[in-house]
C-alpha atoms as a PDB file:
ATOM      1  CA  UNK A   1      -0.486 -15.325 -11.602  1.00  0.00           C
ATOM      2  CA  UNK A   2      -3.016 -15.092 -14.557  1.00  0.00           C
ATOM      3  CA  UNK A   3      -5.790 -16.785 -12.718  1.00  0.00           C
ATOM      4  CA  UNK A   4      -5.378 -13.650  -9.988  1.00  0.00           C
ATOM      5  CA  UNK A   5      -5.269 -10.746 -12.580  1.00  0.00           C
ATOM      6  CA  UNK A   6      -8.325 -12.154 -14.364  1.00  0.00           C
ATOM      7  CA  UNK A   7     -10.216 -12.542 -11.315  1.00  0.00           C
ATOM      8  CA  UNK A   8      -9.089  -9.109  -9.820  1.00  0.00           C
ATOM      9  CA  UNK A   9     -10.332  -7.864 -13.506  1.00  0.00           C
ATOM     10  CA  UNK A  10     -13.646  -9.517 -13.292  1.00  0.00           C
ATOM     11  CA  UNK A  11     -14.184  -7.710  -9.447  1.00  0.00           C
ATOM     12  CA  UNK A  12     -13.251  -4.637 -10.726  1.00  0.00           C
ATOM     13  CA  UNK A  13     -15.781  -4.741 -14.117  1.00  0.00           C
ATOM     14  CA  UNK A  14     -18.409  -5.641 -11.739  1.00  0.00           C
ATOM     15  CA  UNK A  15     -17.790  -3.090  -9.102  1.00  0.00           C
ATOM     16  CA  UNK A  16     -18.569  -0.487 -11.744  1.00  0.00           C
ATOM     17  CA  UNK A  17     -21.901  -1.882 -12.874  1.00  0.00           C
ATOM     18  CA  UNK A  18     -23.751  -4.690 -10.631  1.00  0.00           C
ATOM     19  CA  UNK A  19     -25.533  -4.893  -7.614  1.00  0.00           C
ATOM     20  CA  UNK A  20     -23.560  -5.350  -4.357  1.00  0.00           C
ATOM     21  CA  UNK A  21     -25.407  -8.747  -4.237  1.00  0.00           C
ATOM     22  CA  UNK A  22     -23.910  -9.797  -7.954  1.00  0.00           C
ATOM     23  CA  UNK A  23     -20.825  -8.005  -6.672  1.00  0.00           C
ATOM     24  CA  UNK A  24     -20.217 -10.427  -3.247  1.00  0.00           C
ATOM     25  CA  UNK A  25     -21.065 -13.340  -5.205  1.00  0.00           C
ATOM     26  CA  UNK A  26     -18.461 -12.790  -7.720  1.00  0.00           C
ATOM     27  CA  UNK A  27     -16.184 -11.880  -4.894  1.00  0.00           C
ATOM     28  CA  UNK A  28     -17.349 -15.440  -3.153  1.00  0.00           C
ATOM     29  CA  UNK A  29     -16.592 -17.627  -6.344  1.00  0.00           C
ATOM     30  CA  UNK A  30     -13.592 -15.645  -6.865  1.00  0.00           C
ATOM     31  CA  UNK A  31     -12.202 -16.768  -2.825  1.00  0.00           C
ATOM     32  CA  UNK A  32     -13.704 -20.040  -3.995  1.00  0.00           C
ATOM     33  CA  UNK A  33     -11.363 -20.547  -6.811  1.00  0.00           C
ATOM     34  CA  UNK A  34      -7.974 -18.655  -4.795  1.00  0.00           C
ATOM     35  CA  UNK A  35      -8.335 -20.831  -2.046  1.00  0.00           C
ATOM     36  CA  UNK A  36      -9.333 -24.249  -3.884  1.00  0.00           C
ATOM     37  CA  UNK A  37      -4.831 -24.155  -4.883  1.00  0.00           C
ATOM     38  CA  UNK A  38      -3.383 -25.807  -2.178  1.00  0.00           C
ATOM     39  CA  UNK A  39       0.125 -24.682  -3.154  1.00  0.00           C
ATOM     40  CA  UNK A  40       0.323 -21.507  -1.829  1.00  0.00           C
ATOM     41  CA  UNK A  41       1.452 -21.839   1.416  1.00  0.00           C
ATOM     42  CA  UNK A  42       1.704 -18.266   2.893  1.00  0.00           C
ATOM     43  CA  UNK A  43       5.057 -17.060   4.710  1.00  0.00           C
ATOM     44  CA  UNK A  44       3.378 -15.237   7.501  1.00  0.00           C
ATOM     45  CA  UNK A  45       0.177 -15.061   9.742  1.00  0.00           C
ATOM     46  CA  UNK A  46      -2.299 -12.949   8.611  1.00  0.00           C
ATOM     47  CA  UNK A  47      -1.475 -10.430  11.862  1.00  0.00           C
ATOM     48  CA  UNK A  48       1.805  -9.893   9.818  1.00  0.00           C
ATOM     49  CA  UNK A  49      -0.244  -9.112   6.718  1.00  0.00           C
ATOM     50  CA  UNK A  50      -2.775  -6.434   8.927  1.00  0.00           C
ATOM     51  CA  UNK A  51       0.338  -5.042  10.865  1.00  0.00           C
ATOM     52  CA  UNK A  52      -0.064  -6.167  14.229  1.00  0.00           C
ATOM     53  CA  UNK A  53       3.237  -7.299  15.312  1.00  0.00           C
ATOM     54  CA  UNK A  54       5.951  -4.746  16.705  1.00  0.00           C
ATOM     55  CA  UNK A  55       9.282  -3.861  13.871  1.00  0.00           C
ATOM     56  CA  UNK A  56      11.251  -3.294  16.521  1.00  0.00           C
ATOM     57  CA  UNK A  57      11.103  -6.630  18.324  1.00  0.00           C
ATOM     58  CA  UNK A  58      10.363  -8.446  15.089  1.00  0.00           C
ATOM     59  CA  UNK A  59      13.405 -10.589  13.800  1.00  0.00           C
ATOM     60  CA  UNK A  60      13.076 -10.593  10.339  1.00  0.00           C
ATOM     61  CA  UNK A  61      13.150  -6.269  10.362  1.00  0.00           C
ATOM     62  CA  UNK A  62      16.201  -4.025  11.358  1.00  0.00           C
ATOM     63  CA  UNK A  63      16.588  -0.284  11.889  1.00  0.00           C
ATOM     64  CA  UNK A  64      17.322   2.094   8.964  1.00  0.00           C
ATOM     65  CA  UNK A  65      20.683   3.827   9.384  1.00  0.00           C
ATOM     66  CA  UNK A  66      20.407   7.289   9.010  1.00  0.00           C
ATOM     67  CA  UNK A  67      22.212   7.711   5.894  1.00  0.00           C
ATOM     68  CA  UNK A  68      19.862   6.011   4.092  1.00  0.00           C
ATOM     69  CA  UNK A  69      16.831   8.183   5.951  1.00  0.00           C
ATOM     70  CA  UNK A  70      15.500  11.529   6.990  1.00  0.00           C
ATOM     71  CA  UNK A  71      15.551  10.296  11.010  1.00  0.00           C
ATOM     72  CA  UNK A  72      16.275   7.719  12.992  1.00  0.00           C
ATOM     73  CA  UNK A  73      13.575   5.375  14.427  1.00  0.00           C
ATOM     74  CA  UNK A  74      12.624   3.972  11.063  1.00  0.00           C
ATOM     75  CA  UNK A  75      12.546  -0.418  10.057  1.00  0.00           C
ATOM     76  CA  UNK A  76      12.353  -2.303   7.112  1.00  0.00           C
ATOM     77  CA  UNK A  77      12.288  -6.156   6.509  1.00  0.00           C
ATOM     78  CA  UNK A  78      15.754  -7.074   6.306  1.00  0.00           C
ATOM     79  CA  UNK A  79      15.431  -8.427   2.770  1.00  0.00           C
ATOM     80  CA  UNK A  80      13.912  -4.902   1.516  1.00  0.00           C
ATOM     81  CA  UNK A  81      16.805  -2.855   3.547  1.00  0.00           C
ATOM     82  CA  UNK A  82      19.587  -5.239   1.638  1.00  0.00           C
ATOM     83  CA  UNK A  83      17.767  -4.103  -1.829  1.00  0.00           C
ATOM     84  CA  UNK A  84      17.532  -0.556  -1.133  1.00  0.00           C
ATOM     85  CA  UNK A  85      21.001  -0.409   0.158  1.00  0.00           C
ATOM     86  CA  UNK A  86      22.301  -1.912  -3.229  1.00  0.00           C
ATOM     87  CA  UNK A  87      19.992   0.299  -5.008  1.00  0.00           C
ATOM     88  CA  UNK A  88      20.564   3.709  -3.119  1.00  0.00           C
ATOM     89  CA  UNK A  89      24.395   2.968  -4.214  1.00  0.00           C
ATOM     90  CA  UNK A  90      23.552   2.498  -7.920  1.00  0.00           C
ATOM     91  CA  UNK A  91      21.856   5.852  -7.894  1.00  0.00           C
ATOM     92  CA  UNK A  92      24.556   7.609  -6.079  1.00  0.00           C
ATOM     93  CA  UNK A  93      26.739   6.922  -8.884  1.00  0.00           C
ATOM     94  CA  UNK A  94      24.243   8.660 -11.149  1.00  0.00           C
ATOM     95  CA  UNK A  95      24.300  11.868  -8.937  1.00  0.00           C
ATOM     96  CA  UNK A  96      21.014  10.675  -7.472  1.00  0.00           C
ATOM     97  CA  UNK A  97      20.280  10.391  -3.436  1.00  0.00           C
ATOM     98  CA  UNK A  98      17.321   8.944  -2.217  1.00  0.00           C
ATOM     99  CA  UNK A  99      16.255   9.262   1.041  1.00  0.00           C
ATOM    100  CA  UNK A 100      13.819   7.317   3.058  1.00  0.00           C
ATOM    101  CA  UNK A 101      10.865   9.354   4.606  1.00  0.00           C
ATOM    102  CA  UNK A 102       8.893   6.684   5.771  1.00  0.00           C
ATOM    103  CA  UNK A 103       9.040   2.754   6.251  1.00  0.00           C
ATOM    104  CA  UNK A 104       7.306   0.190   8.326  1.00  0.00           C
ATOM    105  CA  UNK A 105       4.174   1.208  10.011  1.00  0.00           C
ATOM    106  CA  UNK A 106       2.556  -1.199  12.063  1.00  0.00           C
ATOM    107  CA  UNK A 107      -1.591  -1.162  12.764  1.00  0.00           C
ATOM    108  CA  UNK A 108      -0.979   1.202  16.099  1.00  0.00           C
ATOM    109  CA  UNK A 109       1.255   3.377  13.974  1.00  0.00           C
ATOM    110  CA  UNK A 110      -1.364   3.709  11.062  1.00  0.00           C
ATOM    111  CA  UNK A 111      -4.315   3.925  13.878  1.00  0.00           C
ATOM    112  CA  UNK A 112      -2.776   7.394  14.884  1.00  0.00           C
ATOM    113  CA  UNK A 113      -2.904   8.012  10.839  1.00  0.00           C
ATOM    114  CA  UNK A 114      -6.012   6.993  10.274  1.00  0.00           C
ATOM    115  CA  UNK A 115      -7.708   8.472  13.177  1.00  0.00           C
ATOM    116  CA  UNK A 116      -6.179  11.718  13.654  1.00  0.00           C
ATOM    117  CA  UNK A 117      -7.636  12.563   9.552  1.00  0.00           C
ATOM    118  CA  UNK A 118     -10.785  11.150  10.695  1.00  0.00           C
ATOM    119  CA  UNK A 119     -11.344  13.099  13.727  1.00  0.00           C
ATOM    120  CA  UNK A 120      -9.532  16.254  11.883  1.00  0.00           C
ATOM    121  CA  UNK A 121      -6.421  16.806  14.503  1.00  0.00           C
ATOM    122  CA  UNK A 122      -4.710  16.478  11.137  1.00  0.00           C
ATOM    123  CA  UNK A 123      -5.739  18.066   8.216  1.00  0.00           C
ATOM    124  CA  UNK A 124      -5.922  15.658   4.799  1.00  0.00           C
ATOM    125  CA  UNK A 125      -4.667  16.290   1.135  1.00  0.00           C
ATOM    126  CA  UNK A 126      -6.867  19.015   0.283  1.00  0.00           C
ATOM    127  CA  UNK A 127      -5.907  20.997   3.718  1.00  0.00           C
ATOM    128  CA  UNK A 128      -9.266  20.352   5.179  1.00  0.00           C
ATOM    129  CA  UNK A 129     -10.685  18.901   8.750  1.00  0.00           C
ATOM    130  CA  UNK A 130     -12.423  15.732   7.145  1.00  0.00           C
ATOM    131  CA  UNK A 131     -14.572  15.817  10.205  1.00  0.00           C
ATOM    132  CA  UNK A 132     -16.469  19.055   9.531  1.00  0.00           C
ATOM    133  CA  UNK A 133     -16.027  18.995   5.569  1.00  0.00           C
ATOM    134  CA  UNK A 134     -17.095  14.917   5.630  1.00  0.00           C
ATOM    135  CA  UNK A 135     -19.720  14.256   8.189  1.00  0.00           C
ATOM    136  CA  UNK A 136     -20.849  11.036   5.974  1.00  0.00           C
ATOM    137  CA  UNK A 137     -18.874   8.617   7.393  1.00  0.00           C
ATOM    138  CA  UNK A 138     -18.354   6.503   3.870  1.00  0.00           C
ATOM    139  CA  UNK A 139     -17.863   9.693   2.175  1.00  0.00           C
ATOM    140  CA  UNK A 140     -15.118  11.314   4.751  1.00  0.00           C
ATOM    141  CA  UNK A 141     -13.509   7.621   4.359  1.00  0.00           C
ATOM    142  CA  UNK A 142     -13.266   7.860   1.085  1.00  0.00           C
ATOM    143  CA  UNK A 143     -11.544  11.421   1.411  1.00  0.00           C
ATOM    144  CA  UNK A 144      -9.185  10.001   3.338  1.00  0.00           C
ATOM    145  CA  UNK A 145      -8.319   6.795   1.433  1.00  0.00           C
ATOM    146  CA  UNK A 146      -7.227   9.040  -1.754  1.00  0.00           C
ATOM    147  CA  UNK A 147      -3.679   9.062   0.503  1.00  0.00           C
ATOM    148  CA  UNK A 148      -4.011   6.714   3.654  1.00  0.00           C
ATOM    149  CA  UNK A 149      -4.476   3.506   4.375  1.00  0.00           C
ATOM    150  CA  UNK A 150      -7.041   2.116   7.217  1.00  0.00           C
ATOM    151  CA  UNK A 151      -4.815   0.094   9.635  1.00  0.00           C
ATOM    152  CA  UNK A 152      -4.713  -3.617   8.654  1.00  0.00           C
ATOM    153  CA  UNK A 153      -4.679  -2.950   4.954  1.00  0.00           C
ATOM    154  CA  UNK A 154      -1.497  -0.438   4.288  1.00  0.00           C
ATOM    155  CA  UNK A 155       1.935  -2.156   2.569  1.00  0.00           C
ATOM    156  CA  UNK A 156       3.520  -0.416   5.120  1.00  0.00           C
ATOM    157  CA  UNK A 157       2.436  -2.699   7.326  1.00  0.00           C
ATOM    158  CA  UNK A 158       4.603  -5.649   5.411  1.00  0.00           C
ATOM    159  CA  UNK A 159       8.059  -3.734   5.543  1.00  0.00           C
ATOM    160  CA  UNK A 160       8.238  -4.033   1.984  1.00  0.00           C
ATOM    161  CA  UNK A 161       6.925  -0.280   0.816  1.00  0.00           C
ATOM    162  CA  UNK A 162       9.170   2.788   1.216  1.00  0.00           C
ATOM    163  CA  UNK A 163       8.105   6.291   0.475  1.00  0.00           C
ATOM    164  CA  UNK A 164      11.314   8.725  -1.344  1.00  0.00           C
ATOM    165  CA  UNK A 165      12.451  11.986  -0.898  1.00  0.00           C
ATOM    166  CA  UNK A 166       9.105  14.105  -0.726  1.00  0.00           C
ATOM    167  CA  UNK A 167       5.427  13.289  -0.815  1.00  0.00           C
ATOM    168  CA  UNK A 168       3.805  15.346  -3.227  1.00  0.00           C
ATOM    169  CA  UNK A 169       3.362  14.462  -6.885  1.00  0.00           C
ATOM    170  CA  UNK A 170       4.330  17.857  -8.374  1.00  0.00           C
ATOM    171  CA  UNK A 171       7.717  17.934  -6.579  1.00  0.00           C
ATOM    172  CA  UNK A 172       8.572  14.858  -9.091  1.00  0.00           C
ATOM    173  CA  UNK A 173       7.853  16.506 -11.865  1.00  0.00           C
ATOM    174  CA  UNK A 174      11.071  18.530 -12.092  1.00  0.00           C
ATOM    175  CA  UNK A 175      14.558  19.588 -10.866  1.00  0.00           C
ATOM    176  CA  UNK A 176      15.669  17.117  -8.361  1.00  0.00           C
ATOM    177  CA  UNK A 177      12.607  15.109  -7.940  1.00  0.00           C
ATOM    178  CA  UNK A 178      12.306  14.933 -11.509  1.00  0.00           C
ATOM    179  CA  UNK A 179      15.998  13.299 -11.991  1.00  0.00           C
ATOM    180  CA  UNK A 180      14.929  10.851  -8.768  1.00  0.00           C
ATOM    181  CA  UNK A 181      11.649  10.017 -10.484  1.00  0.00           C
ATOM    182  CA  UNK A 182      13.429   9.171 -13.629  1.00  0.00           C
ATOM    183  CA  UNK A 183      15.660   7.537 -12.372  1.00  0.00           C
ATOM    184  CA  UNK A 184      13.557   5.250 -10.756  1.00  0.00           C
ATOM    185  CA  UNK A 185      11.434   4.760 -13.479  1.00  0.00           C
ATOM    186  CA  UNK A 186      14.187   3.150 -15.428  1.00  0.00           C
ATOM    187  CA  UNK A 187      16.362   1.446 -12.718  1.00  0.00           C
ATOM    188  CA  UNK A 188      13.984   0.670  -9.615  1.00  0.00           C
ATOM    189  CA  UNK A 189      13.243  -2.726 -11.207  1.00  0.00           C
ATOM    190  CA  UNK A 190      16.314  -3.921 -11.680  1.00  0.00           C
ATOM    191  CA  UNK A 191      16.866  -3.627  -7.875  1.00  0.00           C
ATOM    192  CA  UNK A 192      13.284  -5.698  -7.274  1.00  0.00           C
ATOM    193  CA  UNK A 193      11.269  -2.415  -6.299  1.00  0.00           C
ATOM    194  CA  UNK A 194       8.111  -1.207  -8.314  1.00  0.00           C
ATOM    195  CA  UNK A 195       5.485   1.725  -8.000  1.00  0.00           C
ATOM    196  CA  UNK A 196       2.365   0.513  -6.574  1.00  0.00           C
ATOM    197  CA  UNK A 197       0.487   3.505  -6.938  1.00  0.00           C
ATOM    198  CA  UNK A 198       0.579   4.892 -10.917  1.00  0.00           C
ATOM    199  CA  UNK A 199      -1.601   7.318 -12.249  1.00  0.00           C
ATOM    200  CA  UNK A 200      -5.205   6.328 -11.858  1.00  0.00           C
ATOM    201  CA  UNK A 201      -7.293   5.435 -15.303  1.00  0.00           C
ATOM    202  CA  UNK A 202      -8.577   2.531 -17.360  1.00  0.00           C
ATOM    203  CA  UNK A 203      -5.665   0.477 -16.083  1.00  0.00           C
ATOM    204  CA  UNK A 204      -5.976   1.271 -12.219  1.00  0.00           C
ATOM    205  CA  UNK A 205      -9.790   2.463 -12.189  1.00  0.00           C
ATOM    206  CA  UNK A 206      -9.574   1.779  -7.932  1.00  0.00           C
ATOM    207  CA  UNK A 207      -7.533   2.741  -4.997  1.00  0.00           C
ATOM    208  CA  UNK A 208      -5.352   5.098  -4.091  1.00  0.00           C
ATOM    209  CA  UNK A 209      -4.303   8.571  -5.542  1.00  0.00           C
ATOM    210  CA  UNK A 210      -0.681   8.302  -7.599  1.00  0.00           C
ATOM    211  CA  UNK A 211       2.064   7.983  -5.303  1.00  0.00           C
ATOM    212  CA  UNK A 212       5.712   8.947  -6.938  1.00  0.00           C
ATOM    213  CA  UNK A 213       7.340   8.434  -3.594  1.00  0.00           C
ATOM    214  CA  UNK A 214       6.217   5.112  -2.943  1.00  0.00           C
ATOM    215  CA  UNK A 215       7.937   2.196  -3.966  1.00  0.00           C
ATOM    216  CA  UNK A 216       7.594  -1.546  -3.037  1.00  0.00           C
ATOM    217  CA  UNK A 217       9.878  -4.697  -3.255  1.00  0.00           C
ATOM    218  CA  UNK A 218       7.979  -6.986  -5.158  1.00  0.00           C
ATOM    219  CA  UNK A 219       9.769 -10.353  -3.941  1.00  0.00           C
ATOM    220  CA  UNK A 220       8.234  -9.931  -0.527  1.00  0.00           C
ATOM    221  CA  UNK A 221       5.374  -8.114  -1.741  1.00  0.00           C
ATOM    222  CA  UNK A 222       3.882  -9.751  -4.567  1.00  0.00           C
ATOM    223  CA  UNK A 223       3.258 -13.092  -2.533  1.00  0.00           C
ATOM    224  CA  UNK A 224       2.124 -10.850   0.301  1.00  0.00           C
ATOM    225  CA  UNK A 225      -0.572  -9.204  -1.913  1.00  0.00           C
ATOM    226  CA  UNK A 226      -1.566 -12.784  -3.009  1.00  0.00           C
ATOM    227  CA  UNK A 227      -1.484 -13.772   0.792  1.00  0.00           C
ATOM    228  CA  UNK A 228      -4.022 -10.593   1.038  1.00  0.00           C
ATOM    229  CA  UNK A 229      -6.093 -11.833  -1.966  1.00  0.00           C
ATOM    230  CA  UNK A 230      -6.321 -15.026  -0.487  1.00  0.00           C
ATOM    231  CA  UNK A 231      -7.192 -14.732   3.246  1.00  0.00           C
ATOM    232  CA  UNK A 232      -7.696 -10.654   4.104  1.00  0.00           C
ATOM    233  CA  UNK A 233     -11.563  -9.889   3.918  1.00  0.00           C
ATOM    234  CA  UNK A 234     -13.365  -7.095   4.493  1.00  0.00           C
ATOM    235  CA  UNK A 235     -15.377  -7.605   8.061  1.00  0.00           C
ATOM    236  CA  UNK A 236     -12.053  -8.095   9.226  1.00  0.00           C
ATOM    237  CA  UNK A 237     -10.977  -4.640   9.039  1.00  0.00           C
ATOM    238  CA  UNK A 238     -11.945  -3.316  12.585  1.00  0.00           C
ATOM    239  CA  UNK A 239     -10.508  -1.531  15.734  1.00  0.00           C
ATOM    240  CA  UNK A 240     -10.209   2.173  14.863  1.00  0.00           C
ATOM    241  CA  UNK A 241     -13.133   4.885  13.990  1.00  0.00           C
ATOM    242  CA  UNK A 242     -14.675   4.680  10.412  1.00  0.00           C
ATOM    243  CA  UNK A 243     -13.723   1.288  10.495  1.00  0.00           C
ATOM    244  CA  UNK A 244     -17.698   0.439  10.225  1.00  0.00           C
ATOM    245  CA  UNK A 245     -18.047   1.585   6.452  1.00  0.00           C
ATOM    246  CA  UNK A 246     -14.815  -1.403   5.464  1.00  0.00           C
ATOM    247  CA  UNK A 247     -17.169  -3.210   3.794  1.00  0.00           C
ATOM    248  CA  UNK A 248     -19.389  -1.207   1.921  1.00  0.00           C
ATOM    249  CA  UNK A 249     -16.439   0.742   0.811  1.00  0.00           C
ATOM    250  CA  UNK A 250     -14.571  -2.964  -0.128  1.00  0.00           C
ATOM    251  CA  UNK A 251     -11.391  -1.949   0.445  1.00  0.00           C
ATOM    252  CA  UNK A 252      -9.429  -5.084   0.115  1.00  0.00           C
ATOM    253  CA  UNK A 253     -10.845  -5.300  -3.591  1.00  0.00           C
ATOM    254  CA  UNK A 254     -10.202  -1.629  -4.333  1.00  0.00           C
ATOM    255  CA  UNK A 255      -7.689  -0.546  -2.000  1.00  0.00           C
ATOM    256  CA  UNK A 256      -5.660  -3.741  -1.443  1.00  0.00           C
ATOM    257  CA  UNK A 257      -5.610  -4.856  -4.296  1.00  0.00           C
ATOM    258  CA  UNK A 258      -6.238  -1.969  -6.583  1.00  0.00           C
ATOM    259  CA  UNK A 259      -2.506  -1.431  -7.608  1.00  0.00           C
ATOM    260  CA  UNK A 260      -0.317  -0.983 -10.575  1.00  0.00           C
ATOM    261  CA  UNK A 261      -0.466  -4.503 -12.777  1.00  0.00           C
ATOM    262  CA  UNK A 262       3.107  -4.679 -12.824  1.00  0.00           C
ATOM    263  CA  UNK A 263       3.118  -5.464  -8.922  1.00  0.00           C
ATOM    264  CA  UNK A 264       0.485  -7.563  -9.045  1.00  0.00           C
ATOM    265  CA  UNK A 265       1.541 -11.534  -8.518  1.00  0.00           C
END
């Protein structure tokens, strides 16, 4: 919608040079003027939109047969699994095999994410413990949002995002990974899928580090990102540690929302 990209523009040219007061009031008149349409009506609750349902026992998401993934264990929203089917057999024709690494993750699933980078059981990117190299919390969050999502706010949640074959950047960049990437690049979007996370810059200032694994079906997700625009706010990220700096950080505005403009509603 062009009302949504020009408001998402005008939050991200003030993030970089107003006052946090300017910055919530443009974020108020901005909710003001999403939620004065009356003709979105969303598909699902906002729990569906922060993760906090179960895949499993959810009937709109089946299990991923292993052919199409590294393990067993792993759901998708029915409608994404029917796209990526169609897709993974297009590519197979072109000598190309994608695999799924990772699918669905619900809040509990992310939690364990989330947590075990914050409290360094798991190392992050840069193959340090975030917890002795961070002790600021906002800073040590920010370290760990260059990859991960805080639970209510990952696409994972939504069973619409898939991650491909590997999960580092360079691995794309040739032999196999290259061909995949390629591939993608030319034919994901005839299949409905699209790469959230590009290479950051002028375009994508906010959020996330690239991602050339991670791929999203934009029929479920683009009204699902609207839904998000719309209703998902800041003081309600809560319920895991480093959960407290949500809101100075604004992650729905720069993590949410800060995606490639070609996903965006």
């Amino acid at each position: 919608m062009r009302l949504f990209s020009l408001i998402l523009l005008t939050i991200f040219t003030w993030n970089c040079s107003n006052t946090s007061e300017e910055i919530n009031a443009v974020e108020d008149q901005a909710a003001a003027l999403a939620t004065s349409d009356t003709s979105f009506t969303p598909r699902y609750p906002l729990s569906y939109l922060m993760g906090k349902f179960d895949p499993a026992s959810h009937e709109d998401f089946v299990p991923i047969e292993t052919q199409y993934a590294d393990r067993g264990g792993l759901y998708l929203h029915k409608e994404t699994y029917a796209a990526f089917k169609k897709m993974h057999a297009a590519a197979a024709e072109d000598g190309v095999d994608l695999v799924i690494r990772s699918a669905t993750r619900n809040f509990q699933s992310q939690k364990g994410i989330w947590e075990a980078k914050w409290n360094g059981s798991r190392k992050i990117e840069n193959g340090k413990d975030a917890s002795q190299a961070y002790p600021n919390p906002k800073t040590r969050a920010l370290k760990i949002l260059e990859y991960s999502s805080m639970p209510s706010t990952s696409r994972h949640h939504w069973g619409t995002d898939i991650d491909l074959n590997n999960f580092t950047n360079s691995w794309f960049e040739k032999g196999d990974g290259l061909k995949i990437y390629t591939w993608l690049q030319a034919n994901a979007a005839d299949y409905g899928f699209c790469q959230p996370y590009t290479e950051k810059g002028p375009a994508r200032p906010n959020g996330y580090n690239e991602e050339r694994w991670h791929w999203s079906y934009l029929p479920l997700a683009k009204p699902l990102t609207e839904q998000a625009h719309r209703q998902l706010r800041n003081n309600m990220i809560e319920g895991f540690q480093g959960a407290a700096v949500a809101e100075d950080i604004q992650v729905v505005q720069n993590y949410v929302l800060g995606i490639n403009s070609a996903c965006l509603p």
